[in-house]
PDB file of N, CA and C in Angstrom:
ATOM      1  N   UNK A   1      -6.082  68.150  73.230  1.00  0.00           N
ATOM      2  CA  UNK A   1      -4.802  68.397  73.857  1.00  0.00           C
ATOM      3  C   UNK A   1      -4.233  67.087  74.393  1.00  0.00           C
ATOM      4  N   UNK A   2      -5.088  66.595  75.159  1.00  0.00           N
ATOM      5  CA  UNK A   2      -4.477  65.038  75.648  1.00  0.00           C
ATOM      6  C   UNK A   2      -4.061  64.226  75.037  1.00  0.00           C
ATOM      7  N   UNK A   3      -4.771  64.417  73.201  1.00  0.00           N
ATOM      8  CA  UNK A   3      -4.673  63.315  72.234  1.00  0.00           C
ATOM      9  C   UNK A   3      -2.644  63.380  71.875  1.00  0.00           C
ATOM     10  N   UNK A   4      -2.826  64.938  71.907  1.00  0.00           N
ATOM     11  CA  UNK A   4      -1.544  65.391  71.154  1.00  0.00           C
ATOM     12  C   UNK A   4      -0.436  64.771  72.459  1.00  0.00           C
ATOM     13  N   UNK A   5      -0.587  65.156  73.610  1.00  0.00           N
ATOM     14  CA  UNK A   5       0.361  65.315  74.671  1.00  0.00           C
ATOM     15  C   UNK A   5       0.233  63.310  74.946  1.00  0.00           C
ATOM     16  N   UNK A   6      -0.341  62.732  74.933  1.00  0.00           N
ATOM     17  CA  UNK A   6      -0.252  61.544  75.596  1.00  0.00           C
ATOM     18  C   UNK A   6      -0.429  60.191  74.182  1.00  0.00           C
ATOM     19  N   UNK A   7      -0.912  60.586  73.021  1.00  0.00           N
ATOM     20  CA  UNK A   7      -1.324  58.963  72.452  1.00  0.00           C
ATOM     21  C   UNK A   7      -0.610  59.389  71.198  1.00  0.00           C
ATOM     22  N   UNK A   8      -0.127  60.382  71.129  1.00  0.00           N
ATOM     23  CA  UNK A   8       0.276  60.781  69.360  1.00  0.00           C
ATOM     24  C   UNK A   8       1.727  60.918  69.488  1.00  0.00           C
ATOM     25  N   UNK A   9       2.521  60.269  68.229  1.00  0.00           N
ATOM     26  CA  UNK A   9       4.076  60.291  68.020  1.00  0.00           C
ATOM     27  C   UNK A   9       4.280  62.132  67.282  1.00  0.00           C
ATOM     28  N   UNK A  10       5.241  61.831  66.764  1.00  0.00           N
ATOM     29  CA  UNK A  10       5.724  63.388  66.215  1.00  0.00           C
ATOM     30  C   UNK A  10       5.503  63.471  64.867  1.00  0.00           C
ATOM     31  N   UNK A  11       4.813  62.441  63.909  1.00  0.00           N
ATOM     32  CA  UNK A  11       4.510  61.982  63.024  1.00  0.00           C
ATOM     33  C   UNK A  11       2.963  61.935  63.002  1.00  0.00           C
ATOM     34  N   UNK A  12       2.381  62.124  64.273  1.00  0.00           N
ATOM     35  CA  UNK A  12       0.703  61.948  64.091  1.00  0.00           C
ATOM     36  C   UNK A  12       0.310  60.912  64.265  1.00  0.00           C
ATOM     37  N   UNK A  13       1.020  59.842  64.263  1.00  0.00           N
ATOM     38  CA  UNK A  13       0.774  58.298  64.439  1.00  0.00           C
ATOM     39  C   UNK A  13       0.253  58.328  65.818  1.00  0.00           C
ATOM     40  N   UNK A  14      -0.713  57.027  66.355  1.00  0.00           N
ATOM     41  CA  UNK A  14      -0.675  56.950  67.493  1.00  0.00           C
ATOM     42  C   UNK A  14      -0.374  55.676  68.235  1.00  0.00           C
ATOM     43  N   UNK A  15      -0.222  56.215  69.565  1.00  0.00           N
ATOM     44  CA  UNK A  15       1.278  55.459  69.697  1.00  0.00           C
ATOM     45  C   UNK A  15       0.632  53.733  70.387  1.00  0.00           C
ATOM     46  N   UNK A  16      -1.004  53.428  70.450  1.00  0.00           N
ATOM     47  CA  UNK A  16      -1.578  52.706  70.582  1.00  0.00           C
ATOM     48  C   UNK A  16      -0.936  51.294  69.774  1.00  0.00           C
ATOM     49  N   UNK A  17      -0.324  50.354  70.405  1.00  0.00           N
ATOM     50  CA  UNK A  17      -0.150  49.283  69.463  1.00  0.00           C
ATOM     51  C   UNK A  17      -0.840  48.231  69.743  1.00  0.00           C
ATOM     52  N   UNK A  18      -1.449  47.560  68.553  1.00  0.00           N
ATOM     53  CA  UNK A  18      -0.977  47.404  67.718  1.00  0.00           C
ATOM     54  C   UNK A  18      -1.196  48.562  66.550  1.00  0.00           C
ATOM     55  N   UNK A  19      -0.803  48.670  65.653  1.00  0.00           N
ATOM     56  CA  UNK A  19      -0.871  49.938  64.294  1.00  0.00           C
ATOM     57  C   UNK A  19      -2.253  49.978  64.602  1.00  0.00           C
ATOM     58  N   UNK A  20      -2.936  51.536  64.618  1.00  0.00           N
ATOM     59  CA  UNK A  20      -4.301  51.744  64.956  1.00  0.00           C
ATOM     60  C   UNK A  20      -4.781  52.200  63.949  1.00  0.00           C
ATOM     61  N   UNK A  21      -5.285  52.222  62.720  1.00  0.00           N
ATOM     62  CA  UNK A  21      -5.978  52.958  61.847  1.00  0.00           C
ATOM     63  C   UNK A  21      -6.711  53.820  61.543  1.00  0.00           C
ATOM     64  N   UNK A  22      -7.934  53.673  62.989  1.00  0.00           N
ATOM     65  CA  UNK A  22      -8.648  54.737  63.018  1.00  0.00           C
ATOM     66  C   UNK A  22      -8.134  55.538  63.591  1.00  0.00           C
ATOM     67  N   UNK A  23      -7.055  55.731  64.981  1.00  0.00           N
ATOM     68  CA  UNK A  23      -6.560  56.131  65.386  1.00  0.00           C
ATOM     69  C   UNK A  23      -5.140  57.248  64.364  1.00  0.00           C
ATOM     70  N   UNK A  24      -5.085  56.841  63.524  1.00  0.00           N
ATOM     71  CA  UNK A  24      -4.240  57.467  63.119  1.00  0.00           C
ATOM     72  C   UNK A  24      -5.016  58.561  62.391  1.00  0.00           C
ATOM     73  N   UNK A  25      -6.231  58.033  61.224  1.00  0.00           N
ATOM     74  CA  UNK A  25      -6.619  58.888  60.633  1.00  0.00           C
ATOM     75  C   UNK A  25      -7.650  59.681  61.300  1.00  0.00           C
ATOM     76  N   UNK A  26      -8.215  59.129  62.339  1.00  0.00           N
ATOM     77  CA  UNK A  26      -9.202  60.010  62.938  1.00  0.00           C
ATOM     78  C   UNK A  26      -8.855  61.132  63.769  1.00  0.00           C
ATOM     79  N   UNK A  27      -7.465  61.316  63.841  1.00  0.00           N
ATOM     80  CA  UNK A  27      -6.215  62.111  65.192  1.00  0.00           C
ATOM     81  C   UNK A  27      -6.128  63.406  63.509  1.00  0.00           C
ATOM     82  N   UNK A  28      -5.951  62.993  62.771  1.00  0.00           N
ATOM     83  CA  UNK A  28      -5.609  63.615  62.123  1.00  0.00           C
ATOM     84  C   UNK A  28      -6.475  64.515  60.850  1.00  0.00           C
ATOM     85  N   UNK A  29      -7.739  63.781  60.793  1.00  0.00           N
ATOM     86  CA  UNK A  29      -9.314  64.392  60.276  1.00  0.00           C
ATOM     87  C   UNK A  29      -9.237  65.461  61.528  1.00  0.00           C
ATOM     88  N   UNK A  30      -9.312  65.341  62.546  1.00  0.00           N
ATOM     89  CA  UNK A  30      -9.978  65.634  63.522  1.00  0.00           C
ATOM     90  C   UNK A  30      -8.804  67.049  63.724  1.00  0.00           C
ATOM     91  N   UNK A  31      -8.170  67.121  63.656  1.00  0.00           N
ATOM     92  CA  UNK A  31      -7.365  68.233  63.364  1.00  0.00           C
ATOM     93  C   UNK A  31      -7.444  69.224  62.661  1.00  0.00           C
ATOM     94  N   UNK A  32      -7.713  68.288  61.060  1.00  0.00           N
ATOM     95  CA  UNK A  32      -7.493  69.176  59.305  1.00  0.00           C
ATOM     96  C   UNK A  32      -9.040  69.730  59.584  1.00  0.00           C
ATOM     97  N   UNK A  33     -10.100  69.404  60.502  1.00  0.00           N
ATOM     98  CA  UNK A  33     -11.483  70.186  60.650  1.00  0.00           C
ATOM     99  C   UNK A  33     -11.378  70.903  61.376  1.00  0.00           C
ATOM    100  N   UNK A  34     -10.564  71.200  62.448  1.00  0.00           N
ATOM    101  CA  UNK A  34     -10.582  72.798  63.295  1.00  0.00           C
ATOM    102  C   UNK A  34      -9.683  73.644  63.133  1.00  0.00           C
ATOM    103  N   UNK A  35      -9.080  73.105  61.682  1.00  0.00           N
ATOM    104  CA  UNK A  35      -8.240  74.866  60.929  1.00  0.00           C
ATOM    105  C   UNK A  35      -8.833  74.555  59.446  1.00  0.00           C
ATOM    106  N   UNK A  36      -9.484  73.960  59.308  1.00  0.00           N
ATOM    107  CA  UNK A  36     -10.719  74.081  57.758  1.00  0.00           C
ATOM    108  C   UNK A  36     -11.851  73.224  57.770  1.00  0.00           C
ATOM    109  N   UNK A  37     -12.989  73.922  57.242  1.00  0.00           N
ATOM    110  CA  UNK A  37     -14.318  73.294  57.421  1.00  0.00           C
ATOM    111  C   UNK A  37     -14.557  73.472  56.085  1.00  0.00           C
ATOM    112  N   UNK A  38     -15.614  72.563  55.508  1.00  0.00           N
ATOM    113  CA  UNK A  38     -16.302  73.010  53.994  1.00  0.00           C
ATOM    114  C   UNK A  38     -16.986  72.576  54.194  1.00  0.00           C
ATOM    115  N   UNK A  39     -18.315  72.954  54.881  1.00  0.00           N
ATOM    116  CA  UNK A  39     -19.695  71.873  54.649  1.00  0.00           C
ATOM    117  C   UNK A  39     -20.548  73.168  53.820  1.00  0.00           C
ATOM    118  N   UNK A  40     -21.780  72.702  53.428  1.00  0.00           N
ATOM    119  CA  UNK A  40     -22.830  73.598  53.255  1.00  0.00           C
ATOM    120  C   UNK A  40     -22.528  74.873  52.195  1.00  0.00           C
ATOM    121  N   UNK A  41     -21.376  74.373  51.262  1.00  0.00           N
ATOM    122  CA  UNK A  41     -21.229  75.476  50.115  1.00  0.00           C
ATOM    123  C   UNK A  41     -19.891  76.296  50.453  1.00  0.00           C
ATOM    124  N   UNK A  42     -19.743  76.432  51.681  1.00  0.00           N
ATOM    125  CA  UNK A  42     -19.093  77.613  52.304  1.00  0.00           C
ATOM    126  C   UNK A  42     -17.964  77.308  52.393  1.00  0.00           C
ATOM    127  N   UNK A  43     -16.953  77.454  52.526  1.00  0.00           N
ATOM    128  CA  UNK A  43     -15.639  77.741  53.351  1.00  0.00           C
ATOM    129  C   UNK A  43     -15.024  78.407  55.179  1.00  0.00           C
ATOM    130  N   UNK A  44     -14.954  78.088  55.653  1.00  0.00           N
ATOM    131  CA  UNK A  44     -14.557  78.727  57.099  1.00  0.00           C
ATOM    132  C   UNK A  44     -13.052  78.304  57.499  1.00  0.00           C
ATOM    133  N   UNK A  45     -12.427  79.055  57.683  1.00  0.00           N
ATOM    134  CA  UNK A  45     -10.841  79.188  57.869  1.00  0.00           C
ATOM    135  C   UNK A  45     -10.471  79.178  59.493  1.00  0.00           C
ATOM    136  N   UNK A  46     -10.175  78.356  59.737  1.00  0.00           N
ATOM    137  CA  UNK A  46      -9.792  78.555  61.372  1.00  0.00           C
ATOM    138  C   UNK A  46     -10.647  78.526  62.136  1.00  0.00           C
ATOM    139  N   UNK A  47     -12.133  77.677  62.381  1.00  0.00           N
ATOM    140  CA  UNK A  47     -12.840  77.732  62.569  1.00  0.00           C
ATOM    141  C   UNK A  47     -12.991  77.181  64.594  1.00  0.00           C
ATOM    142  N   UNK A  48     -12.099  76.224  64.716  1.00  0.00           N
ATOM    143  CA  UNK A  48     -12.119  76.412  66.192  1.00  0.00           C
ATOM    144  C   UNK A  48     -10.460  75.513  66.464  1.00  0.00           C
ATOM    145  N   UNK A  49      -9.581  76.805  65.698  1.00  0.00           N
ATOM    146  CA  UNK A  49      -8.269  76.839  65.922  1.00  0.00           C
ATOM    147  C   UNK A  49      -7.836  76.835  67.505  1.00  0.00           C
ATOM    148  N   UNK A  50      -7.036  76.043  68.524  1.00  0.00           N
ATOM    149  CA  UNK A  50      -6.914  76.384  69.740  1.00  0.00           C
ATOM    150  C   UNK A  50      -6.325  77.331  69.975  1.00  0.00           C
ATOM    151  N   UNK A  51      -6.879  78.203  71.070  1.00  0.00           N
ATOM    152  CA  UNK A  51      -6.063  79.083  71.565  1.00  0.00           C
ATOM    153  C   UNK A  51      -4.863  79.402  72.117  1.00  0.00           C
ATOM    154  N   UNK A  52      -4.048  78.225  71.973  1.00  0.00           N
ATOM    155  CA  UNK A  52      -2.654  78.098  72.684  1.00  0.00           C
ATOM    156  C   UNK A  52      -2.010  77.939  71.438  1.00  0.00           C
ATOM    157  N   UNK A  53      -2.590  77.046  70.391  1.00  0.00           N
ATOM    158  CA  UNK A  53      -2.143  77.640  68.828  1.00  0.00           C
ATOM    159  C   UNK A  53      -2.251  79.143  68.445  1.00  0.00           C
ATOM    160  N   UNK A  54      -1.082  79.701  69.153  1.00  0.00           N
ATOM    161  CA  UNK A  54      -0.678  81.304  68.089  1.00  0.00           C
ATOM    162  C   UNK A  54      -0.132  81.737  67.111  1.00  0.00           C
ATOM    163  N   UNK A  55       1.122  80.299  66.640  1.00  0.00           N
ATOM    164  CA  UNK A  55       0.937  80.723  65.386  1.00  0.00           C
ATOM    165  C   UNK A  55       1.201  79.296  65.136  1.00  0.00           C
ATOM    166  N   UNK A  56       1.184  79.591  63.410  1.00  0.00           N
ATOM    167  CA  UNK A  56       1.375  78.109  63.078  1.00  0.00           C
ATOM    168  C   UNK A  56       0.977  78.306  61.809  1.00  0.00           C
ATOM    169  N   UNK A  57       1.219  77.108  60.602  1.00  0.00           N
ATOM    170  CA  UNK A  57       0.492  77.208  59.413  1.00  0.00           C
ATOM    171  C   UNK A  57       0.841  75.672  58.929  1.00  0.00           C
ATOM    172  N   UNK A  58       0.046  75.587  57.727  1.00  0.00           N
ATOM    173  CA  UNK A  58      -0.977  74.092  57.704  1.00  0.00           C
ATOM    174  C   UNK A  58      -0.585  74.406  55.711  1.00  0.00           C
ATOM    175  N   UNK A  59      -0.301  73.321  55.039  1.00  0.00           N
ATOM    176  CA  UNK A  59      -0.255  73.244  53.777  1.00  0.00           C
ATOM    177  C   UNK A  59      -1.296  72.114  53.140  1.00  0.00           C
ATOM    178  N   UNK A  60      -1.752  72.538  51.815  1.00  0.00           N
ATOM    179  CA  UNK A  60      -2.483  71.351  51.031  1.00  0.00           C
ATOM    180  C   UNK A  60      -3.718  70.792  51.765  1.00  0.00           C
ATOM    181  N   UNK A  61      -4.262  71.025  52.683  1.00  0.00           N
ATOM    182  CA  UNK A  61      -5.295  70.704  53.372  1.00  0.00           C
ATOM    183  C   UNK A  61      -6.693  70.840  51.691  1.00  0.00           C
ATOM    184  N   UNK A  62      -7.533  69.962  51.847  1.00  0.00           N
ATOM    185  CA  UNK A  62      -8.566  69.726  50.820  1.00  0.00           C
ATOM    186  C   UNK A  62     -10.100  70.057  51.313  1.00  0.00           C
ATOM    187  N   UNK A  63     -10.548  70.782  50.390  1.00  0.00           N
ATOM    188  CA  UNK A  63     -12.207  71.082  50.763  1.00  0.00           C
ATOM    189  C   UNK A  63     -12.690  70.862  49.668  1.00  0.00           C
ATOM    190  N   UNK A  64     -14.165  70.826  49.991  1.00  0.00           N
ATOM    191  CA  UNK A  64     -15.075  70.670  49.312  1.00  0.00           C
ATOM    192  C   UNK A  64     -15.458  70.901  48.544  1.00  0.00           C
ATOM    193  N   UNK A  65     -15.415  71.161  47.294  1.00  0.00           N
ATOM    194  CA  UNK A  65     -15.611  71.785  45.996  1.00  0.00           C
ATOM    195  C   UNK A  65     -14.346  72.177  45.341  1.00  0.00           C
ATOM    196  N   UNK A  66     -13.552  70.990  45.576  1.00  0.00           N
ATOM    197  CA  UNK A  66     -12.075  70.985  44.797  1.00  0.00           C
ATOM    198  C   UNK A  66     -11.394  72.308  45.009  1.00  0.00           C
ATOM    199  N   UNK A  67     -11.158  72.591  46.580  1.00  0.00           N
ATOM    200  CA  UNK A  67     -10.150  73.788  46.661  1.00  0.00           C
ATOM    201  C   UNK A  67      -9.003  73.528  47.180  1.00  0.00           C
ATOM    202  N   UNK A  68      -7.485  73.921  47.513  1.00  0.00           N
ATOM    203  CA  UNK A  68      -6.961  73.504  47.931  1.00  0.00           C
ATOM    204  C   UNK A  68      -6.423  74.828  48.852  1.00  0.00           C
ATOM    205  N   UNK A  69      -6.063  74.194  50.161  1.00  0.00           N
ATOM    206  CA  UNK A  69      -5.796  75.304  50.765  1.00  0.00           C
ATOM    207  C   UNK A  69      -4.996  75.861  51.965  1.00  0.00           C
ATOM    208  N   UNK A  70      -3.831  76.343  51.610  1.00  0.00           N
ATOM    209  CA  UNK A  70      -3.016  76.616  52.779  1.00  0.00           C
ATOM    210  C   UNK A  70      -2.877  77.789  53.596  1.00  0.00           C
ATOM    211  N   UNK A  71      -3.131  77.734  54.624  1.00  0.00           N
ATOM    212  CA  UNK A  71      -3.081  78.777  56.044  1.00  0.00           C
ATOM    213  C   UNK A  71      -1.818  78.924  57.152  1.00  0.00           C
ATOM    214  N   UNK A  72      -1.321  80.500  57.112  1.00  0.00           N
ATOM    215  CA  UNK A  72      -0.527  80.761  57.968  1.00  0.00           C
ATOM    216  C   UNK A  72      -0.770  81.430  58.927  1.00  0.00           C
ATOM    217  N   UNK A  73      -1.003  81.449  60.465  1.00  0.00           N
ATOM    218  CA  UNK A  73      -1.775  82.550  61.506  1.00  0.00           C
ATOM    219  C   UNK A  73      -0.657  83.129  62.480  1.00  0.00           C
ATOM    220  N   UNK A  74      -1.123  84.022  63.141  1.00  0.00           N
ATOM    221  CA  UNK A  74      -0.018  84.495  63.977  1.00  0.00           C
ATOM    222  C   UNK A  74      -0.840  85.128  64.900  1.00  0.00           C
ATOM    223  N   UNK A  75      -0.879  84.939  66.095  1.00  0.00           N
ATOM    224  CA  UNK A  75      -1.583  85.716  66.722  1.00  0.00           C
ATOM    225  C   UNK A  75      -3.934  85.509  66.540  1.00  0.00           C
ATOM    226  N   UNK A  76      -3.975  86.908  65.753  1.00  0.00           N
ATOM    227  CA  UNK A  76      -5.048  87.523  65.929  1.00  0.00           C
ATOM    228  C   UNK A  76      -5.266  87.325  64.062  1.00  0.00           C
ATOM    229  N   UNK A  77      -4.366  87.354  63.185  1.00  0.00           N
ATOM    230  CA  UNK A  77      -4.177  87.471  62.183  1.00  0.00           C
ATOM    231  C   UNK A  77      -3.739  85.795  61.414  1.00  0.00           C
ATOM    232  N   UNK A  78      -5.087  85.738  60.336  1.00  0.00           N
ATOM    233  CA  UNK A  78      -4.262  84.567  59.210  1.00  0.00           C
ATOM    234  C   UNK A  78      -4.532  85.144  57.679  1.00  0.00           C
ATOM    235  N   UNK A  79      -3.825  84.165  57.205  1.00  0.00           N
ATOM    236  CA  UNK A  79      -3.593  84.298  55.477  1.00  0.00           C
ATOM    237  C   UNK A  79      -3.973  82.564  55.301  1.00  0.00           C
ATOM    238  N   UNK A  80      -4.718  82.935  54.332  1.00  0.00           N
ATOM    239  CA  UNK A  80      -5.232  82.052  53.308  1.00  0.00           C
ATOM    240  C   UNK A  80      -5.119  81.953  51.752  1.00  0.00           C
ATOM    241  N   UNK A  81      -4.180  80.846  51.413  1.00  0.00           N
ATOM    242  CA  UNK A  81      -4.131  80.880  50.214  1.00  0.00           C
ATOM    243  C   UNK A  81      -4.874  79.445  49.517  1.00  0.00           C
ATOM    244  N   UNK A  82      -6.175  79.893  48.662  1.00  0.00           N
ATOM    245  CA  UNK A  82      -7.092  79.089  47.735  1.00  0.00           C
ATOM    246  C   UNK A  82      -6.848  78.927  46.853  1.00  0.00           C
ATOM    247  N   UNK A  83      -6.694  77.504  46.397  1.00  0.00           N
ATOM    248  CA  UNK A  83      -6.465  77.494  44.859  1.00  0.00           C
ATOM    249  C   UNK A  83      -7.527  76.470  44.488  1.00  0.00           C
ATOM    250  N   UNK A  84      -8.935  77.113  43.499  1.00  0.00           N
ATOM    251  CA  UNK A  84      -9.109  76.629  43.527  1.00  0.00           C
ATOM    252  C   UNK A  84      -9.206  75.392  41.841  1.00  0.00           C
ATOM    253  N   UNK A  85      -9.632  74.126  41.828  1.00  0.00           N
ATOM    254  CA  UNK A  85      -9.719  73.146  40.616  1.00  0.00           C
ATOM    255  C   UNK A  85     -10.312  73.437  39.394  1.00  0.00           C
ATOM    256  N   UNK A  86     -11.086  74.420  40.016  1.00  0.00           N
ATOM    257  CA  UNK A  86     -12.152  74.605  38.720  1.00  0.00           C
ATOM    258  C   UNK A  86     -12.821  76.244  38.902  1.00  0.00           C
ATOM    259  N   UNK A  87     -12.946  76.544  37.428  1.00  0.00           N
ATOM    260  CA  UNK A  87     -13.748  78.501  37.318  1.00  0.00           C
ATOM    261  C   UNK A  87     -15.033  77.983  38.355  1.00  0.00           C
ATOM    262  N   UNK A  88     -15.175  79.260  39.184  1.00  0.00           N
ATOM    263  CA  UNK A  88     -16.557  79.195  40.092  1.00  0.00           C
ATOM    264  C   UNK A  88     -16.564  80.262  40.511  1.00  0.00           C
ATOM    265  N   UNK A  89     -17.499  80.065  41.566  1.00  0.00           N
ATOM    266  CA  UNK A  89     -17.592  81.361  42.665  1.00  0.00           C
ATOM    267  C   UNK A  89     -16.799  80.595  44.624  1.00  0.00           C
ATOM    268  N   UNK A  90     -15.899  81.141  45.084  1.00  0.00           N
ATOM    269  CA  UNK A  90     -15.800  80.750  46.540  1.00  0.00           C
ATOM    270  C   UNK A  90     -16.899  81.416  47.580  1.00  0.00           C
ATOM    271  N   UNK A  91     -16.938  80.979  48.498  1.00  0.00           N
ATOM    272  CA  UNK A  91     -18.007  81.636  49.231  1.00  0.00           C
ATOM    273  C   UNK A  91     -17.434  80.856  50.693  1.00  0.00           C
ATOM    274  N   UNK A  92     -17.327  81.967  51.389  1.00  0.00           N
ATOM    275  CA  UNK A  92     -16.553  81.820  53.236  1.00  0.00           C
ATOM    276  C   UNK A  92     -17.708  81.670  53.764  1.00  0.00           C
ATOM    277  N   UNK A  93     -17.805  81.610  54.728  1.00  0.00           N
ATOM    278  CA  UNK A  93     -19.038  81.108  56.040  1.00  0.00           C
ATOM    279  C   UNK A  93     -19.541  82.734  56.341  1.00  0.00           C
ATOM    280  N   UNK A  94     -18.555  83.569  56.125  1.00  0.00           N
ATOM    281  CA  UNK A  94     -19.010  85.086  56.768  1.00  0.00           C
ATOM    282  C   UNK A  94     -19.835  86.057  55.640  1.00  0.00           C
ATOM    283  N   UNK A  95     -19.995  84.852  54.403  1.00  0.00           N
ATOM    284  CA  UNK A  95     -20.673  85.770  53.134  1.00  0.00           C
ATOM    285  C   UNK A  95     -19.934  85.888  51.970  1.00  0.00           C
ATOM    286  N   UNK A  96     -18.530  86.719  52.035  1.00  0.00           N
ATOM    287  CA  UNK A  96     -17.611  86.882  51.237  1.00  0.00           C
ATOM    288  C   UNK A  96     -17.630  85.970  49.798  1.00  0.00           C
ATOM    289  N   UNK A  97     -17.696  86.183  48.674  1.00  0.00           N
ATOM    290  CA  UNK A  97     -17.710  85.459  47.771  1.00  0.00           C
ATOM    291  C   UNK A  97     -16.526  86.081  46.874  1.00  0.00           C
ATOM    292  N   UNK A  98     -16.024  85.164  46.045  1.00  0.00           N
ATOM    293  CA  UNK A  98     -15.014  85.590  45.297  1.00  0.00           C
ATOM    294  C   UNK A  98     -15.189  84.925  43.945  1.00  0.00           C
ATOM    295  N   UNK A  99     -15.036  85.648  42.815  1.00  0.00           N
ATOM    296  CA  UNK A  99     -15.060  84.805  41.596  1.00  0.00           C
ATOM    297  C   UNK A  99     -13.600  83.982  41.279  1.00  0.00           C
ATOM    298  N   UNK A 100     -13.473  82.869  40.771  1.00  0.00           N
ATOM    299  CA  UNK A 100     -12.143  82.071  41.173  1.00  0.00           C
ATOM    300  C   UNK A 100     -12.053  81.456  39.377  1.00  0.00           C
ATOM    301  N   UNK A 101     -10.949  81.500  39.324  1.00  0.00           N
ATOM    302  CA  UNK A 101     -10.414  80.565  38.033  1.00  0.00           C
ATOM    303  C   UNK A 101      -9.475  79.234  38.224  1.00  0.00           C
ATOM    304  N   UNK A 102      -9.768  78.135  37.209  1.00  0.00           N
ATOM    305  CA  UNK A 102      -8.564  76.984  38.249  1.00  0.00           C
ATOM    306  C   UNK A 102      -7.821  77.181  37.754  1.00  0.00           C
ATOM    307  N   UNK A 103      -6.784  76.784  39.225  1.00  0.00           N
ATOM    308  CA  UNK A 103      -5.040  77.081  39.081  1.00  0.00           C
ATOM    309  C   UNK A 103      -4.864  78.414  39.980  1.00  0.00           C
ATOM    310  N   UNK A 104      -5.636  79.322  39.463  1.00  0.00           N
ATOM    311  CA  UNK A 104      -5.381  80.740  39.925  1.00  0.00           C
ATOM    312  C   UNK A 104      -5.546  80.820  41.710  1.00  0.00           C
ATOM    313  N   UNK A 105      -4.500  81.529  42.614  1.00  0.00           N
ATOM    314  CA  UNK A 105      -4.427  81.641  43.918  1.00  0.00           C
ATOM    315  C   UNK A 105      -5.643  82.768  44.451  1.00  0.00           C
ATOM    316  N   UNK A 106      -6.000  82.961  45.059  1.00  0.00           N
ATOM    317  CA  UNK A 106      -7.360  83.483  45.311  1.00  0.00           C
ATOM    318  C   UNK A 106      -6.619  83.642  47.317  1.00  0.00           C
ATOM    319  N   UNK A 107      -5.965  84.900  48.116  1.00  0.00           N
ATOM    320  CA  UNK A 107      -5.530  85.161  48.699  1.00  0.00           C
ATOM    321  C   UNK A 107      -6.616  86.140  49.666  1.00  0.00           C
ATOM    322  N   UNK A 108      -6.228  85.691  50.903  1.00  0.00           N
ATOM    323  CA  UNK A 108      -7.745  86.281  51.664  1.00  0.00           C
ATOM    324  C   UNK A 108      -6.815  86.533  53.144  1.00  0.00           C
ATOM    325  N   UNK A 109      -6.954  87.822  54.024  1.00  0.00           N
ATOM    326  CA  UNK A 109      -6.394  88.124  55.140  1.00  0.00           C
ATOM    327  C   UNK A 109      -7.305  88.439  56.061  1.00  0.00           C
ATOM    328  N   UNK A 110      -7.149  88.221  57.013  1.00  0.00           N
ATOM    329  CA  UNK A 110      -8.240  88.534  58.132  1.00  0.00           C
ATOM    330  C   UNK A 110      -7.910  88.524  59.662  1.00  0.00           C
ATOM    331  N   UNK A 111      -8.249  89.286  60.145  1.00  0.00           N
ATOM    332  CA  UNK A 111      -8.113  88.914  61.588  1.00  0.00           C
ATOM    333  C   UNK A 111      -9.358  88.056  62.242  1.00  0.00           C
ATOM    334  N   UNK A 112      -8.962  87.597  63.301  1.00  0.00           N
ATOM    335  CA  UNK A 112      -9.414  86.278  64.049  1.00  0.00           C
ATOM    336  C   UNK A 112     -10.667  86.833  65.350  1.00  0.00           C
TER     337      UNK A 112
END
């Protein structure tokens, strides 16, 4: 919260000069990992989204096993849309597996 409210422009940049590098990309890793995780095979969607974030949604974000993936939440409720690179299987953190084709959208709803 402090990062957002005190060192970050409206652009994500931070406002540290001289041009900060890590600062920019690490403000912004550090973000794209608490509304998507891919470690360990899995997928997890919103994984420690803030709670003052109620709604909001996030495009093109990248995981691990060539998926691509955009999220819209509202509340209690998100949508996830996977697309993923290549024919496989997806697999969420909660078990859920899905058989996937590339290109093809692979659409998942859930409450929070």
């Amino acid at each position: 919260r402090l990062l957002l409210e005190r060192s970050t422009l409206k652009n994500l940049f931070d406002t540290h000069p001289p041009f900060q590098i890590d600062g920019n990309f690490g403000a912004t890793a550090g973000i794209a990992e608490m509304l998507l995780q891919s470690h360990e095979g899995a997928l997890r969607i919103l994984p420690a989204c803030p709670s003052r974030w109620k709604r909001g949604k996030v495009q093109g974000l990248r995981a691990r096993g060539g998926y691509t993936v955009d999220i819209c939440w509202d509340e209690k409720e998100w949508t996830a849309e996977i697309t993923p690179d290549r024919d496989g299987t997806l697999r969420l953190a909660d078990g859920q597996t899905f058989a996937c084709h590339a290109g093809q959208k692979i659409i998942i709803r859930e409450a929070r």
